[in-house]
Protein backbone atom coordinates (compact mmCIF):
# COMPACT_ATOMS: atom_id res chain seq x y z
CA UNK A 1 161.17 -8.71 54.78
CA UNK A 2 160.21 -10.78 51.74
CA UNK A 3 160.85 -14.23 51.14
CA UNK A 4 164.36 -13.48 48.05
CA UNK A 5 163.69 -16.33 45.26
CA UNK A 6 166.48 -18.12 44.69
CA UNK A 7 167.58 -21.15 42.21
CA UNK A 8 169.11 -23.81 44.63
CA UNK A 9 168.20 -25.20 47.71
CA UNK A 10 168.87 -23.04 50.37
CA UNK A 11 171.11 -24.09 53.83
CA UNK A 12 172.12 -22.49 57.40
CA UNK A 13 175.81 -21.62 57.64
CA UNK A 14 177.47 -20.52 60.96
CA UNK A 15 181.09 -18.43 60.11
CA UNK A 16 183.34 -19.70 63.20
CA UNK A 17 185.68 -15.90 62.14
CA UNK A 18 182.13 -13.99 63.07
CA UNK A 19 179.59 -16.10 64.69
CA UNK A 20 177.06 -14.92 62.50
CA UNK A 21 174.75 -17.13 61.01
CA UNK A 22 173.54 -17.52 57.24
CA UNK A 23 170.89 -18.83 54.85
CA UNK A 24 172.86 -19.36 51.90
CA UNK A 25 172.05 -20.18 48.12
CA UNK A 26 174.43 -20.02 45.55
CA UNK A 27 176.11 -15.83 45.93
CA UNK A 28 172.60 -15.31 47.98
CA UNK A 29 173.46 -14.78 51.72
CA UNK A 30 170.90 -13.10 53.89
CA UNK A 31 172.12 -13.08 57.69
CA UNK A 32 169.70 -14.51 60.09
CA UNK A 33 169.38 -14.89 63.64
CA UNK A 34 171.10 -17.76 65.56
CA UNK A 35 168.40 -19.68 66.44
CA UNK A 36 167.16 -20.07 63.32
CA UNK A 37 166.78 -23.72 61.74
CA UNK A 38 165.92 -25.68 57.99
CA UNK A 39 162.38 -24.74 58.84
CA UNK A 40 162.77 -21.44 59.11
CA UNK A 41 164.62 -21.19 55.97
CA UNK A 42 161.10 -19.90 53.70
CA UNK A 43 161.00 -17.47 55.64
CA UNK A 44 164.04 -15.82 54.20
CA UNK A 45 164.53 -17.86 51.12
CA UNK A 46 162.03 -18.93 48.06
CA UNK A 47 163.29 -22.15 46.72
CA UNK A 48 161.05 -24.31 44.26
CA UNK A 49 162.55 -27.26 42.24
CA UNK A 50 161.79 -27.83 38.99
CA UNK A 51 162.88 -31.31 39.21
CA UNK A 52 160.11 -32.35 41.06
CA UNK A 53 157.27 -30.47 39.00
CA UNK A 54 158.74 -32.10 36.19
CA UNK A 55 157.94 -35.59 37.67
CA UNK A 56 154.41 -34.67 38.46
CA UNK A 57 153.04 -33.91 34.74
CA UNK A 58 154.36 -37.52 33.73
CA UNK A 59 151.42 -39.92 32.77
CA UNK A 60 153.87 -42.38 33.64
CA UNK A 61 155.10 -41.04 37.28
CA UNK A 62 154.15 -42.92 39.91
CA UNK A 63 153.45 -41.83 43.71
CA UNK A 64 153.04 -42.75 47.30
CA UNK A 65 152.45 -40.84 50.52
CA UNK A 66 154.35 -41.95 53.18
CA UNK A 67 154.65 -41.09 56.94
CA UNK A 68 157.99 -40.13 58.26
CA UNK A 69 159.29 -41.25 61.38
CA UNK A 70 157.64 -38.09 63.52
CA UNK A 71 154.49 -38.45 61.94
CA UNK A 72 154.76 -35.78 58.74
CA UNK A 73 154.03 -37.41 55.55
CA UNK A 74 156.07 -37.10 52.15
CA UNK A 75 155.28 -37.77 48.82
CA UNK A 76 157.56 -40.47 47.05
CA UNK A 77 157.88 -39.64 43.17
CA UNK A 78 159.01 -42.18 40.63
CA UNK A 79 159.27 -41.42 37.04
CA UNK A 80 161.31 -43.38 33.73
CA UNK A 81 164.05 -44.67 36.76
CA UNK A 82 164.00 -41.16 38.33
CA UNK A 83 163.12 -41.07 41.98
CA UNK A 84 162.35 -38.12 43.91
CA UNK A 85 160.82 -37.08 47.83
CA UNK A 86 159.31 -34.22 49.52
CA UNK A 87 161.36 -34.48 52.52
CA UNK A 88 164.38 -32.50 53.45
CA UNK A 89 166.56 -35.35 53.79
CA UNK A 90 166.02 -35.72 49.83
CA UNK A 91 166.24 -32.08 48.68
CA UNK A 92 169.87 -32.05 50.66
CA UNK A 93 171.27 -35.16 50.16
CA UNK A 94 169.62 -36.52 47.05
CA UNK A 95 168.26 -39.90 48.90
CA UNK A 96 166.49 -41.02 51.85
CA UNK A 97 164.75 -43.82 53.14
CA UNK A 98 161.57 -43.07 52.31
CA UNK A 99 162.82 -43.81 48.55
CA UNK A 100 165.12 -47.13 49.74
CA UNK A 101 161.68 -48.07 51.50
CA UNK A 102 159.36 -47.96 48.35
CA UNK A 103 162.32 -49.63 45.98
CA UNK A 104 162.22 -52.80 48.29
């Protein structure tokens, strides 16, 4: 099976009526096993945001590569006031402390 591209970030949801668990984006649900985690996710779902590629073509953007706390390293993204990371914790919650680190 294909990777299905789909517009927004794409999350695990467990029904507690079926026990069955889901990748889900927008009205895209694709049942996957239980075991399956975030990383697993592009495996099932294609999910690219624009928000970020936007950032990058900026002469003004500014970056940094930093290392997370297990060792993986993320780009930080700043652009006009707009900030933006490569780490999950950002492309879920909209903030993480990579960002809070760099604004200090």
């Amino acid at each position: 099976m294909n990777p299905v591209p789909v517009k927004w970030n794409p999350a695990l949801f467990t029904s507690t009526r079926t026990g069955k668990r889901y990748a889900v984006s927008g009205d895209v649900w694709i049942e996957v096993p239980d075991n399956t985690t975030r990383e697993d996710l592009p495996k099932y779902m294609l999910w690219e945001s624009s928000n970020i590629n936007l950032s990058l073509e900026r002469s003004d953007a500014r970056s940094w590569e930093v290392e997370g706390s297990k060792g993986k390293v993320y780009t930080v993204r700043e652009s006009q006031g707009q900030w933006s990371c490569t780490c999950a914790g950002f492309m879920y919650r909209r903030k993480c402390r990579h960002i809070e680190e760099q604004r200090s």
